[in-house]
N, C-alpha and C. Protein backbone atom coordinates (compact mmCIF):
# COMPACT_ATOMS: atom_id res chain seq x y z
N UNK A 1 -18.97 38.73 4.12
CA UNK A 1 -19.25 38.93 5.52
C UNK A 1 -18.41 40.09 6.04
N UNK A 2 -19.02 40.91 6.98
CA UNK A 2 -18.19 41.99 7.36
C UNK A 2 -17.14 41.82 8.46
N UNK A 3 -17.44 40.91 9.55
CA UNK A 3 -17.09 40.68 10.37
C UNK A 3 -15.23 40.18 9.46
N UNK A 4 -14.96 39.53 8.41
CA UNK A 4 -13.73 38.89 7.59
C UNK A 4 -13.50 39.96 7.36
N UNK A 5 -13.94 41.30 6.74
CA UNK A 5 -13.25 42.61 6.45
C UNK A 5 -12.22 43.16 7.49
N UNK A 6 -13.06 43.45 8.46
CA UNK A 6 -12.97 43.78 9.22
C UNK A 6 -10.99 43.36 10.44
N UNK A 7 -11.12 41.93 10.18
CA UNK A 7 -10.09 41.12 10.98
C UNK A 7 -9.40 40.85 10.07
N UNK A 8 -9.52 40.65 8.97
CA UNK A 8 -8.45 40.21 7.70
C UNK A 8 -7.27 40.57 8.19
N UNK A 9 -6.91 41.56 8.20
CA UNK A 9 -5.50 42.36 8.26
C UNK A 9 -4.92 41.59 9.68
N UNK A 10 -5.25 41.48 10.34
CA UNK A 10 -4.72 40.56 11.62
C UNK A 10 -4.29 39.08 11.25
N UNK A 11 -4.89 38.31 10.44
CA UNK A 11 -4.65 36.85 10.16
C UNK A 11 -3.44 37.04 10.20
N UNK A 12 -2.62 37.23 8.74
CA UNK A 12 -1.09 37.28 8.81
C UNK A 12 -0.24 37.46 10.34
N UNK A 13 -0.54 38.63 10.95
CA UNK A 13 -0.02 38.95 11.84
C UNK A 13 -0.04 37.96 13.19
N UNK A 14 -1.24 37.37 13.10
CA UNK A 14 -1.74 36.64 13.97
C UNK A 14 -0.96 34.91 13.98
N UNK A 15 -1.09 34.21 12.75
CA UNK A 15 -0.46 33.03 12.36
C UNK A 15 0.35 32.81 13.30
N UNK A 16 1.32 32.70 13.99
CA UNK A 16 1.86 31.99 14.65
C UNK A 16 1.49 31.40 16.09
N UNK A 17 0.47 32.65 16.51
CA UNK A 17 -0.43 32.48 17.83
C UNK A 17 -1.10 30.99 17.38
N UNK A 18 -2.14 31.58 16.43
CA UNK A 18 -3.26 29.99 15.61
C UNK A 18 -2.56 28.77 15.40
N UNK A 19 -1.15 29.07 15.37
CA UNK A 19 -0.13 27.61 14.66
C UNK A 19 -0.15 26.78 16.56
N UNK A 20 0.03 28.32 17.24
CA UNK A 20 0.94 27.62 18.62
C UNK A 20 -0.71 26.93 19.04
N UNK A 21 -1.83 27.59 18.83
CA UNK A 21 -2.70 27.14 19.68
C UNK A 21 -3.10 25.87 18.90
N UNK A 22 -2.96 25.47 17.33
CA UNK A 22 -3.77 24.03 16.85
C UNK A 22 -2.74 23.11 16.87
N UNK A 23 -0.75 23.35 17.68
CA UNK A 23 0.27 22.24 18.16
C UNK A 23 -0.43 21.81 19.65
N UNK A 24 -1.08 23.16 20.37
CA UNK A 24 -1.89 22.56 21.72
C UNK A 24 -2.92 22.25 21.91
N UNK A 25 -3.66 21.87 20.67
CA UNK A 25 -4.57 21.11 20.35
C UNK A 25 -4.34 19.75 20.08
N UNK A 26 -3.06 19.79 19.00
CA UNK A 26 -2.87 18.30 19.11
C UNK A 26 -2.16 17.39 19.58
N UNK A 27 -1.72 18.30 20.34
CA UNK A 27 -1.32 17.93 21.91
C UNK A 27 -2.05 17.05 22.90
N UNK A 28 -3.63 17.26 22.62
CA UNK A 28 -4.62 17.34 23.42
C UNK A 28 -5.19 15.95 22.56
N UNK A 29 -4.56 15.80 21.54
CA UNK A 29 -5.51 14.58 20.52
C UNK A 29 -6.38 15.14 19.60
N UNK A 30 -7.13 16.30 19.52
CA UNK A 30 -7.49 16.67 18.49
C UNK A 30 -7.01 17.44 16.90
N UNK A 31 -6.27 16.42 16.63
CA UNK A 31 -5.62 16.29 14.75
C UNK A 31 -6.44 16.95 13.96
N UNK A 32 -8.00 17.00 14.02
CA UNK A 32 -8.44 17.68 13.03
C UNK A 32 -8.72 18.83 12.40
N UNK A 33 -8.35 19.78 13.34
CA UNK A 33 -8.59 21.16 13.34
C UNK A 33 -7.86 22.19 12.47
N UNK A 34 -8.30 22.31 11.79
CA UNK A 34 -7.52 23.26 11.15
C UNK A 34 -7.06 24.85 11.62
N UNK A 35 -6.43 25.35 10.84
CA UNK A 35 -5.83 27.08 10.94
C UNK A 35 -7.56 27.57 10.71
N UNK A 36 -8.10 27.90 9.37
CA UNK A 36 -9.17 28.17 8.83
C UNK A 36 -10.62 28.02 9.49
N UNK A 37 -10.41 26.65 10.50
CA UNK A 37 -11.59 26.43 11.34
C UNK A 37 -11.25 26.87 12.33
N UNK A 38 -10.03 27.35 12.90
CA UNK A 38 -10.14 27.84 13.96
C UNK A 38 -10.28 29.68 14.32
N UNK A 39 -9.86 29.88 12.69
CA UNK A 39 -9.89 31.56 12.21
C UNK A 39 -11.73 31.80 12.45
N UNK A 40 -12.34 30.77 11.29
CA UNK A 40 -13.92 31.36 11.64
C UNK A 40 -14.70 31.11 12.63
N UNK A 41 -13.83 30.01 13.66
CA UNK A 41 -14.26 30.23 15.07
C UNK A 41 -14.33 31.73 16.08
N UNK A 42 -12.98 31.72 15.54
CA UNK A 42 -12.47 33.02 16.26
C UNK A 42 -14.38 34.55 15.84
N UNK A 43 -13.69 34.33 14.43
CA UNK A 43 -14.89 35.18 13.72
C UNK A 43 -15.82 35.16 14.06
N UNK A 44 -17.07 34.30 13.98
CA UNK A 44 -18.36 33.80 14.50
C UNK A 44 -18.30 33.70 15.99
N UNK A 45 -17.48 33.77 16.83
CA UNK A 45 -18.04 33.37 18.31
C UNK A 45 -16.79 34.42 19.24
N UNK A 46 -15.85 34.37 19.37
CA UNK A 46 -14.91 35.40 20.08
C UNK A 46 -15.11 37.11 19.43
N UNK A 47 -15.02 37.00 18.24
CA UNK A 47 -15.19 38.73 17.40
C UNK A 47 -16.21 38.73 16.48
N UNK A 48 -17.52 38.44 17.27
CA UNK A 48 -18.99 38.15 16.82
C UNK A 48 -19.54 39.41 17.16
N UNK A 49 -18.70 40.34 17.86
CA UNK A 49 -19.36 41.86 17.80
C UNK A 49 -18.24 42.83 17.13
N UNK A 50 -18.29 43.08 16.30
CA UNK A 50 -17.25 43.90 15.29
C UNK A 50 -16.62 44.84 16.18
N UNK A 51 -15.73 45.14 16.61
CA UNK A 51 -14.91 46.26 16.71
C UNK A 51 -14.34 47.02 15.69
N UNK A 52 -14.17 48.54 15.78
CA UNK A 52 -13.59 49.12 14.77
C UNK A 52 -12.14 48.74 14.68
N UNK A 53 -11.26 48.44 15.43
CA UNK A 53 -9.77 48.30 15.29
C UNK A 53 -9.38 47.52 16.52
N UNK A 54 -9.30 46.37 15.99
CA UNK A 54 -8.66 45.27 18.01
C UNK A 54 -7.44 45.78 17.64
N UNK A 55 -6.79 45.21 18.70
CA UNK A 55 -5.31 45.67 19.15
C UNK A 55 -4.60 44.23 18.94
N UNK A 56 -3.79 43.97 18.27
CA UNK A 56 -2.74 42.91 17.92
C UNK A 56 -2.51 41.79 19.19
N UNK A 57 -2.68 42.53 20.71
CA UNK A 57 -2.31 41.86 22.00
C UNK A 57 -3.68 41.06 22.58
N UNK A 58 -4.75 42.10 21.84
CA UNK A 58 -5.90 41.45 22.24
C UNK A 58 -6.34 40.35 21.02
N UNK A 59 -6.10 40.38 19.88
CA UNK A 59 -6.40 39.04 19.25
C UNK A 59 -5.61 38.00 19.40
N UNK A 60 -3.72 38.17 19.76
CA UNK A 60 -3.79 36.85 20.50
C UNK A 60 -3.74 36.88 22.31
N UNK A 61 -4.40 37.27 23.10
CA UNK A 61 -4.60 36.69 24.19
C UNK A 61 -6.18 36.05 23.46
N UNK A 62 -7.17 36.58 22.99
CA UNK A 62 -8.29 36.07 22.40
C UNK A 62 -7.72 33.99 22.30
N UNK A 63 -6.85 34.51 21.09
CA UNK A 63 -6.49 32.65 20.67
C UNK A 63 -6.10 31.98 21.53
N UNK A 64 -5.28 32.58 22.63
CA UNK A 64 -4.58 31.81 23.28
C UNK A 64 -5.30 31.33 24.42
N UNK A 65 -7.18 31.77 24.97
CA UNK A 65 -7.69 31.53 25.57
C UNK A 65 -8.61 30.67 25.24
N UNK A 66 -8.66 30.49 23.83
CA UNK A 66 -9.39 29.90 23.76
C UNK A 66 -9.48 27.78 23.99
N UNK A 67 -10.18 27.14 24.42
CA UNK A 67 -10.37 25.92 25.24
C UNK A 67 -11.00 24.89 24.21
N UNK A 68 -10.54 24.02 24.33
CA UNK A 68 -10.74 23.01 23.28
C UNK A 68 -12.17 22.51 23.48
N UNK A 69 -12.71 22.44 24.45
CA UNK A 69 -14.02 21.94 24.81
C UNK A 69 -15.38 23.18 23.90
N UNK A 70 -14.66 24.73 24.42
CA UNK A 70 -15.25 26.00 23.86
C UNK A 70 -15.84 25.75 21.92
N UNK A 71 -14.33 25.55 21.39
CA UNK A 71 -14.17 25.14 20.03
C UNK A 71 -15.02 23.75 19.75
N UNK A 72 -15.01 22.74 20.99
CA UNK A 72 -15.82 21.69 20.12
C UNK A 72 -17.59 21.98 20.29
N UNK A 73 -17.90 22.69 21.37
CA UNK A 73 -18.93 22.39 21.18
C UNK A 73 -19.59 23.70 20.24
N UNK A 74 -19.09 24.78 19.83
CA UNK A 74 -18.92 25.38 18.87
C UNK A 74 -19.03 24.96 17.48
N UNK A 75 -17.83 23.67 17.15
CA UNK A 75 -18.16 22.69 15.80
C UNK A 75 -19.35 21.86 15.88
N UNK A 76 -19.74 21.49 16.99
CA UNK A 76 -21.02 20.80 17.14
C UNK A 76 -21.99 21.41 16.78
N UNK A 77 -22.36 22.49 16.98
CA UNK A 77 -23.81 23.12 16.66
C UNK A 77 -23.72 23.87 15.64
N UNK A 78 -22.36 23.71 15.18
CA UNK A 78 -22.15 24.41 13.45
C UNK A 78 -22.60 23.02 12.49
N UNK A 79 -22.12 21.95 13.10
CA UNK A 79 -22.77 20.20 12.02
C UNK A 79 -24.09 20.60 12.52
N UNK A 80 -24.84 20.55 13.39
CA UNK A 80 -25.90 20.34 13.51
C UNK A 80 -27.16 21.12 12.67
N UNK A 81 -26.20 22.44 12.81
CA UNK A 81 -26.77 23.53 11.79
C UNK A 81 -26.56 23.33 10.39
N UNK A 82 -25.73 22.43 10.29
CA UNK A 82 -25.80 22.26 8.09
C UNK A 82 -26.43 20.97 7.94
N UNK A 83 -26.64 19.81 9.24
CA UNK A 83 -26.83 18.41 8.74
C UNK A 83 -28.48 18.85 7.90
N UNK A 84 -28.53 18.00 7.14
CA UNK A 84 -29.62 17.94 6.23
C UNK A 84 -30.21 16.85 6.35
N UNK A 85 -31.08 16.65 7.20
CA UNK A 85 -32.20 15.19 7.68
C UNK A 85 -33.52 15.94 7.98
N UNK A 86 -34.12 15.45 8.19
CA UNK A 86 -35.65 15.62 8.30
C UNK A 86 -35.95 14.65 9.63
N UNK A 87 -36.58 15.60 10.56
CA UNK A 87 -37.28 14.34 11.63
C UNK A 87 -38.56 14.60 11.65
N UNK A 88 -39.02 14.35 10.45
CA UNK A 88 -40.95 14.40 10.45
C UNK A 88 -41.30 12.91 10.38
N UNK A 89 -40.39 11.89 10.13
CA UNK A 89 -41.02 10.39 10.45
C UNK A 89 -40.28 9.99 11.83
N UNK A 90 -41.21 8.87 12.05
CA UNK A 90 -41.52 8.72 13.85
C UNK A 90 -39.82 7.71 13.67
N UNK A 91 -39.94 7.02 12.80
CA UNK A 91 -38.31 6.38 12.87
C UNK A 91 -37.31 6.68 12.63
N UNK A 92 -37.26 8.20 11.91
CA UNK A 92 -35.94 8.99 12.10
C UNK A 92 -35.51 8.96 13.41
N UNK A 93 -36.44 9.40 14.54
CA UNK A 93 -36.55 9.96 15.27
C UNK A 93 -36.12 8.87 16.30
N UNK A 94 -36.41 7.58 16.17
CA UNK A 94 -36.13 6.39 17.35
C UNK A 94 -34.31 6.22 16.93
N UNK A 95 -33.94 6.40 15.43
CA UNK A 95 -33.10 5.75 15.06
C UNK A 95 -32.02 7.00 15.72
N UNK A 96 -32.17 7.84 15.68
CA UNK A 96 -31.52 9.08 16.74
C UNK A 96 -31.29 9.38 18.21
N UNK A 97 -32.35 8.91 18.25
CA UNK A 97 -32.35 8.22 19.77
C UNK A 97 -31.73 7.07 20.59
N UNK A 98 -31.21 6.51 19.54
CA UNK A 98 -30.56 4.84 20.26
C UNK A 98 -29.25 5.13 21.14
């Protein structure tokens, strides 16, 4: 993916912003989040339009804005996008519904 070329060189630099923002996450109660899920968050949805060169200040004000609600419903439509079910029978479909 180009968009990982591209930001690689920032991760390192970045790490302690991602550490401070997934202690104020679980702060918040959400334990599950990782460094890695919150890196290809960043990737896929905050620096989802490539820049040639961000600036060190702008990838972490980026992390540090980012909102736990932003990130979940973000992981939500990333499960929704890999779950593997089929709703072509009429009782998938009730049993989803309950």
């Amino acid at each position: 993916m180009e968009i990982n070329n591209n930001y690689e060189y920032l991760r390192n630099q970045v790490g302690p912003a991602l550490q401070s923002k997934l202690e104020e996450f679980q702060i918040l109660g959400y334990r599950d989040i990782s460094e890695p899920q919150l890196w290809e968050y960043l990737l896929k949805k905050k620096w989802k339009k490539v820049k040639e060169e961000m600036k060190l200040h702008q990838a972490i004000q980026d992390i540090f804005s980012v909102k736990v609600s932003d990130y979940m419903n973000y992981a939500t439509v990333e499960s929704y996008k890999a779950a593997e079910f089929s709703l072509d029978n009429e009782e998938e479909w009730k049993e989803l519904l309950k």
